[in-house]
Protein backbone atom coordinates (compact mmCIF):
# COMPACT_ATOMS: atom_id res chain seq x y z
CA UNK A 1 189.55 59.49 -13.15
CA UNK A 2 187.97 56.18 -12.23
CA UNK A 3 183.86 56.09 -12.80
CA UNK A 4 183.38 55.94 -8.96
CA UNK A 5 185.51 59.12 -9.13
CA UNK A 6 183.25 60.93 -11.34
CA UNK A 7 181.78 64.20 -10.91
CA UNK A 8 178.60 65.60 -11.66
CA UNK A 9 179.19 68.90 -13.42
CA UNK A 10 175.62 69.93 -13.70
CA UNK A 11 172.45 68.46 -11.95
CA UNK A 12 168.75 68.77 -13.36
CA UNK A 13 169.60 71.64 -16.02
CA UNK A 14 166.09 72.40 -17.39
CA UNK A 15 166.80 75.90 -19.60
CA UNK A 16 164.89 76.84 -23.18
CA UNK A 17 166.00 79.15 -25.97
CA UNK A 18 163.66 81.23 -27.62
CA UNK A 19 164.24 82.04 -31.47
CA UNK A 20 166.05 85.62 -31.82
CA UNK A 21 166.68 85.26 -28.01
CA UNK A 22 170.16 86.66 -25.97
CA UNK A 23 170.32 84.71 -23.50
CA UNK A 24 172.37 84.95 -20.19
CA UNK A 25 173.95 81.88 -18.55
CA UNK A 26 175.80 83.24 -15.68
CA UNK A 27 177.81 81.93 -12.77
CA UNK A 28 181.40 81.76 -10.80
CA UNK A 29 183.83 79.43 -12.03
CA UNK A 30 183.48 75.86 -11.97
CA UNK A 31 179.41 76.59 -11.63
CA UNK A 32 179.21 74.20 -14.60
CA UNK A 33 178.96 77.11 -17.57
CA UNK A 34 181.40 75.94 -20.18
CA UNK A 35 180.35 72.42 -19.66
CA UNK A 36 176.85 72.97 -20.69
CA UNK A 37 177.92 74.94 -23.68
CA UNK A 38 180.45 72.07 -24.63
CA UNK A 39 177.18 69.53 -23.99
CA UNK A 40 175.13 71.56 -26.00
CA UNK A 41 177.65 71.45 -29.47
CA UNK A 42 178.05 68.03 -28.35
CA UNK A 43 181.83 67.79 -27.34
CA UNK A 44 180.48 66.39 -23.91
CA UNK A 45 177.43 64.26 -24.20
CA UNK A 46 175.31 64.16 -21.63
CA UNK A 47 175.11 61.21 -19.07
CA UNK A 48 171.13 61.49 -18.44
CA UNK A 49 168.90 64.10 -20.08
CA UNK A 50 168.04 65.40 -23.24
CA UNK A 51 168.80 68.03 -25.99
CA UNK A 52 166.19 69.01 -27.98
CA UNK A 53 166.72 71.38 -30.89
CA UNK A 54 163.45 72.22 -32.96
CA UNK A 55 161.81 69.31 -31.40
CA UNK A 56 164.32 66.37 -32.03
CA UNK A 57 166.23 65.19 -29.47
CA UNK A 58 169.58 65.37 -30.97
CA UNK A 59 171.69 63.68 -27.43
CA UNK A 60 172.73 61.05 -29.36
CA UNK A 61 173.68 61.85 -32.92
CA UNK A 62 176.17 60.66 -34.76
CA UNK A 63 177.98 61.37 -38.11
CA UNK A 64 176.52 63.47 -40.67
CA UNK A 65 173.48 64.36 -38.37
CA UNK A 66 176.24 65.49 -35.94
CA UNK A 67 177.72 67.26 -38.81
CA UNK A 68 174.28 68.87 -39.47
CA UNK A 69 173.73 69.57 -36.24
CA UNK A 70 177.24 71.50 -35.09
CA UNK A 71 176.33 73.35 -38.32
CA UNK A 72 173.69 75.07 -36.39
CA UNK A 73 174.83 75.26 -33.65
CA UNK A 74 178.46 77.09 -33.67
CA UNK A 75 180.55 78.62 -30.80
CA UNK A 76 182.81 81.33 -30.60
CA UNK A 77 185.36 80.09 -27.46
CA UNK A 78 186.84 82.21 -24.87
CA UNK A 79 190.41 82.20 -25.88
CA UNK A 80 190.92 84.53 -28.89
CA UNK A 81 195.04 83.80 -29.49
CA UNK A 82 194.01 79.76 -28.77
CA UNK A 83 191.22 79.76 -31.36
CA UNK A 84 192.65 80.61 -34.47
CA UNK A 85 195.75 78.29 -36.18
CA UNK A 86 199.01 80.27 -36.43
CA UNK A 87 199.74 78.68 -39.39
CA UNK A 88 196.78 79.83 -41.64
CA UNK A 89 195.53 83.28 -43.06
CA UNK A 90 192.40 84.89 -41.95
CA UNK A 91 190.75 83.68 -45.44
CA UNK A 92 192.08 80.06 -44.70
CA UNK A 93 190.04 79.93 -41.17
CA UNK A 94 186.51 81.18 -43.16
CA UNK A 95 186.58 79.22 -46.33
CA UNK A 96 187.11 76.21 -44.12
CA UNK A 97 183.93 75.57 -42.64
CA UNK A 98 182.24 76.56 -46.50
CA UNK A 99 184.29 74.08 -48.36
CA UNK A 100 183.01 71.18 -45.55
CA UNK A 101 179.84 71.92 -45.57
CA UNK A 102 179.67 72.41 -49.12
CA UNK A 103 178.57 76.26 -49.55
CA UNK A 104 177.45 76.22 -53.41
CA UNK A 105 177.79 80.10 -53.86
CA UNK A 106 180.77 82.63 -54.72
CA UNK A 107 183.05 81.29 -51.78
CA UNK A 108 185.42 84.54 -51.99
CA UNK A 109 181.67 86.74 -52.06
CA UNK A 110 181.06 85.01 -49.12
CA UNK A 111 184.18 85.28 -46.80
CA UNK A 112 183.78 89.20 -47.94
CA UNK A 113 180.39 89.48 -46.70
CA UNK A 114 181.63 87.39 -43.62
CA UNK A 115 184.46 90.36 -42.49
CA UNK A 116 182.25 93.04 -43.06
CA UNK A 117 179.37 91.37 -40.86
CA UNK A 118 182.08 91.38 -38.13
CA UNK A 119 183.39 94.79 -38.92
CA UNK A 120 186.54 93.95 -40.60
CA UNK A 121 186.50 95.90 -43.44
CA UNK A 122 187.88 96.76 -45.85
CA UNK A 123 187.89 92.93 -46.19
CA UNK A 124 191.33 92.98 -48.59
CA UNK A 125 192.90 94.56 -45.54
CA UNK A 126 192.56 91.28 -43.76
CA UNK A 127 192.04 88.26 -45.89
CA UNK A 128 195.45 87.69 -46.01
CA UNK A 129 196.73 88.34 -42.41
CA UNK A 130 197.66 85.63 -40.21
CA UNK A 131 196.29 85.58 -36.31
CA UNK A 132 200.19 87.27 -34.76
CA UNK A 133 199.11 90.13 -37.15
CA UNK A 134 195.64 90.56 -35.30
CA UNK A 135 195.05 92.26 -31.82
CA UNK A 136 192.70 89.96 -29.70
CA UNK A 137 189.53 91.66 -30.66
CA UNK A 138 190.39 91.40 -34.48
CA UNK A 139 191.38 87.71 -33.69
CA UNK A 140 188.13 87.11 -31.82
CA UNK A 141 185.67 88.85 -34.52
CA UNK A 142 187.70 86.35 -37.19
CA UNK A 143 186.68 83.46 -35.27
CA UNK A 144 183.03 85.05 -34.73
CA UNK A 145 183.10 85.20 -38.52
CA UNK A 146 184.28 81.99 -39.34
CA UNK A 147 181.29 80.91 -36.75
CA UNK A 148 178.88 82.28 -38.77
CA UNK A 149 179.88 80.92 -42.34
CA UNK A 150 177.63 78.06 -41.42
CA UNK A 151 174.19 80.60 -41.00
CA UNK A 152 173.78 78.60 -37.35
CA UNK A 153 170.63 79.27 -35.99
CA UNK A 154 172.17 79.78 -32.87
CA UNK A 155 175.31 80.97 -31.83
CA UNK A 156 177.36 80.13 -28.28
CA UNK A 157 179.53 83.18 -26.82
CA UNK A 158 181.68 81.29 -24.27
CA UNK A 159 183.28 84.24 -22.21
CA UNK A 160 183.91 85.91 -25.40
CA UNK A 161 185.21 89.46 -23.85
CA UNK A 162 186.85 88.15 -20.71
CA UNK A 163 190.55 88.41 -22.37
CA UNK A 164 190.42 91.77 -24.18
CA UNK A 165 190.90 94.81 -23.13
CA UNK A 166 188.28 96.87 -21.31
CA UNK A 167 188.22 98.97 -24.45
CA UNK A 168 187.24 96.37 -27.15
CA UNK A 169 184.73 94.63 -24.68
CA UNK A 170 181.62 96.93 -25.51
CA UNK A 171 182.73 96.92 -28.81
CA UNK A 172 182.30 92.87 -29.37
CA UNK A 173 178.92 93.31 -27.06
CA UNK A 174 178.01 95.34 -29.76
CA UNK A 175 179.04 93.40 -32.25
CA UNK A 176 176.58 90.09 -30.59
CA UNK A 177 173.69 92.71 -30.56
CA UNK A 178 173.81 93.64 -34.28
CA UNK A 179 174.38 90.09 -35.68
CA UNK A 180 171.31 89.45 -33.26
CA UNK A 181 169.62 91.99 -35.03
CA UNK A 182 170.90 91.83 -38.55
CA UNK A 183 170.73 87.50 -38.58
CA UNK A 184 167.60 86.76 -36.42
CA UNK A 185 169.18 84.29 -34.68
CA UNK A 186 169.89 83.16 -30.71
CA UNK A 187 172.97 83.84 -28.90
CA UNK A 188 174.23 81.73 -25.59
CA UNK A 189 176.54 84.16 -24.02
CA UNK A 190 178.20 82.51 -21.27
CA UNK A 191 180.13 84.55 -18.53
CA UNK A 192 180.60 85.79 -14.73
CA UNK A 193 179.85 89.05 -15.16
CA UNK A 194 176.87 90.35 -14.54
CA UNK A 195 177.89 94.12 -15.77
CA UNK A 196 178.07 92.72 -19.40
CA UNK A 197 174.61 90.33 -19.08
CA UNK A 198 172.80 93.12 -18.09
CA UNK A 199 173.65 95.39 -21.11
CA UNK A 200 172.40 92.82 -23.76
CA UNK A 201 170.92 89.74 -22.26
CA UNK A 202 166.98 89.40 -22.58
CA UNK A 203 166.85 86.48 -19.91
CA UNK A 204 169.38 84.97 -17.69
CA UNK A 205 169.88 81.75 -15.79
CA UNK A 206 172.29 81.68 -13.08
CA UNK A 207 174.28 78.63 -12.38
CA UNK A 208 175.68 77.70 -8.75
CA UNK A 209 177.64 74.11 -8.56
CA UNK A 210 175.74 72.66 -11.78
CA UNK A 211 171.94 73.56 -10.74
CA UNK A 212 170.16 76.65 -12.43
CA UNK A 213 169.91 78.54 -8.51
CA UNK A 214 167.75 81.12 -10.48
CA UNK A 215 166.42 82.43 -13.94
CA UNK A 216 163.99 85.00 -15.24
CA UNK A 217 164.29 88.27 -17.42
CA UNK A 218 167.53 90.31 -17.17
CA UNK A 219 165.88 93.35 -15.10
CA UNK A 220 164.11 91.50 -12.85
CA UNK A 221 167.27 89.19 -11.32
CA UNK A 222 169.49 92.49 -11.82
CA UNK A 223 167.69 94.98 -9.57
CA UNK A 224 165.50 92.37 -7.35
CA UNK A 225 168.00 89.06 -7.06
CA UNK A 226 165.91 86.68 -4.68
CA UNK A 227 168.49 83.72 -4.31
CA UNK A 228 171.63 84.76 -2.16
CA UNK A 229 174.50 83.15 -4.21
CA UNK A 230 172.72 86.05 -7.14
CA UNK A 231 172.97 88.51 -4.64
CA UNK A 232 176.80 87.35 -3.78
CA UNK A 233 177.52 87.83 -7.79
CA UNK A 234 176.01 90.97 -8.21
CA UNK A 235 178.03 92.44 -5.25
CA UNK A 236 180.99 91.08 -6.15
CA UNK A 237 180.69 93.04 -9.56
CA UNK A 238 182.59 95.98 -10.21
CA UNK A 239 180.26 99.07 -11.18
CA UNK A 240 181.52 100.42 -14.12
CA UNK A 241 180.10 104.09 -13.47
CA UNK A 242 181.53 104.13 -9.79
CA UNK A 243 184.12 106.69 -10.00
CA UNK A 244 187.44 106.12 -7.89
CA UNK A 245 188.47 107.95 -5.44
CA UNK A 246 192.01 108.79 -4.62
CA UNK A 247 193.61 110.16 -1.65
């Protein structure tokens, strides 16, 4: 694509993260979602703006600053079977991230205390198994692990639920809400469902072709949406306590 063929994915994005926050960014695909969270671990940089994280702009950084930075800021991607290597264990995907950034403790202590933060446990049941041996929720909370071997201070759920099983869904919901609780820090979870931001989110933002159309606390946009493309979402969401009817 040629620069006059350019795109602008997201237009005059102003959102803020609170410490120990859940926060909501919701939208229809291609509203511009997964590009902010890629902007804001720095795989994209941004063209104009700025990031600020604990009052540095960080837009710009560059080796081990970058380093330093994507240390605190981790993200757990959509894609459980495309985030994990084939060709490495379960222990191989943790110790990783400790080994580069150093970790100075009992590495094994810590990959234990890892799986049982996620719910894998006993933690000798998996250390050893390789992602084919996993079912996509066991893959997922490996990678959510391996996400938090770094203590981030704040954690990116890109669509994290939106290829598992209806089942395992509330459980990795859950899962965000306890490490919210247990860790004290703030989760990003990205998605285009509204069902699932209104069962943990504190705030939301709601994207529409790369501009925020709309943003306040969970309850409020849930039950009185002002902006129409909202109201469009929320009706467009399946009610998970509707029962069917059959003929």
């Amino acid at each position: 694509m040629t620069r006059s063929e350019s795109v602008n994915a997201l237009q005059n994005v102003d959102m803020e993260l609170n410490q120990n926050e859940l926060l909501g960014i919701v939208g229809a695909s291609g509203s511009g979602k997964s590009t902010l969270a890629r902007i804001l671990v720095l795989l994209y940089r941004p063209t104009s703006g700025k990031i600020i994280f604990e009052g540095n702009d960080v837009s710009n950084l560059k080796g081990k600053n970058l380093r330093k930075y994507r240390s605190q800021i981790q993200m757990v991607f959509q894609d459980p079977y495309a985030s994990l290597d084939p060709f490495h264990n379960v222990e191989w995907h943790i110790k990783r991230p400790l080994v580069i950034t150093k970790y100075d403790g009992n590495i094994n202590e810590r990959i234990d205390s890892l799986l049982e933060q996620v719910k894998l446990t006993p933690p000798s049941q998996y250390r050893n198994k390789f992602p084919h041996q996993l079912s996509g929720g066991q893959r997922q909370r490996v990678y959510m692990a391996r996400a938090l071997a770094t203590n981030p201070k704040v954690l990116i759920a890109d669509e994290p639920v939106s290829m598992l099983d209806v089942s395992l869904r509330i459980e990795i919901l859950d899962l965000l809400l306890s490490i919210k609780k247990s860790l004290g820090i703030s989760i990003i979870y990205i998605t285009h469902d509204l069902n699932t931001v209104s069962m943990i989110t504190d705030r939301i933002y709601v994207l529409n072709q790369g501009r925020v159309v709309e943003y306040g606390d969970t309850k409020s946009i849930v039950t009185n949406p002002r902006d129409s493309y909202t109201q469009q979402l929320i009706k467009a969401a399946p009610d998970p306590y509707k029962k069917i009817e059959v003929d």
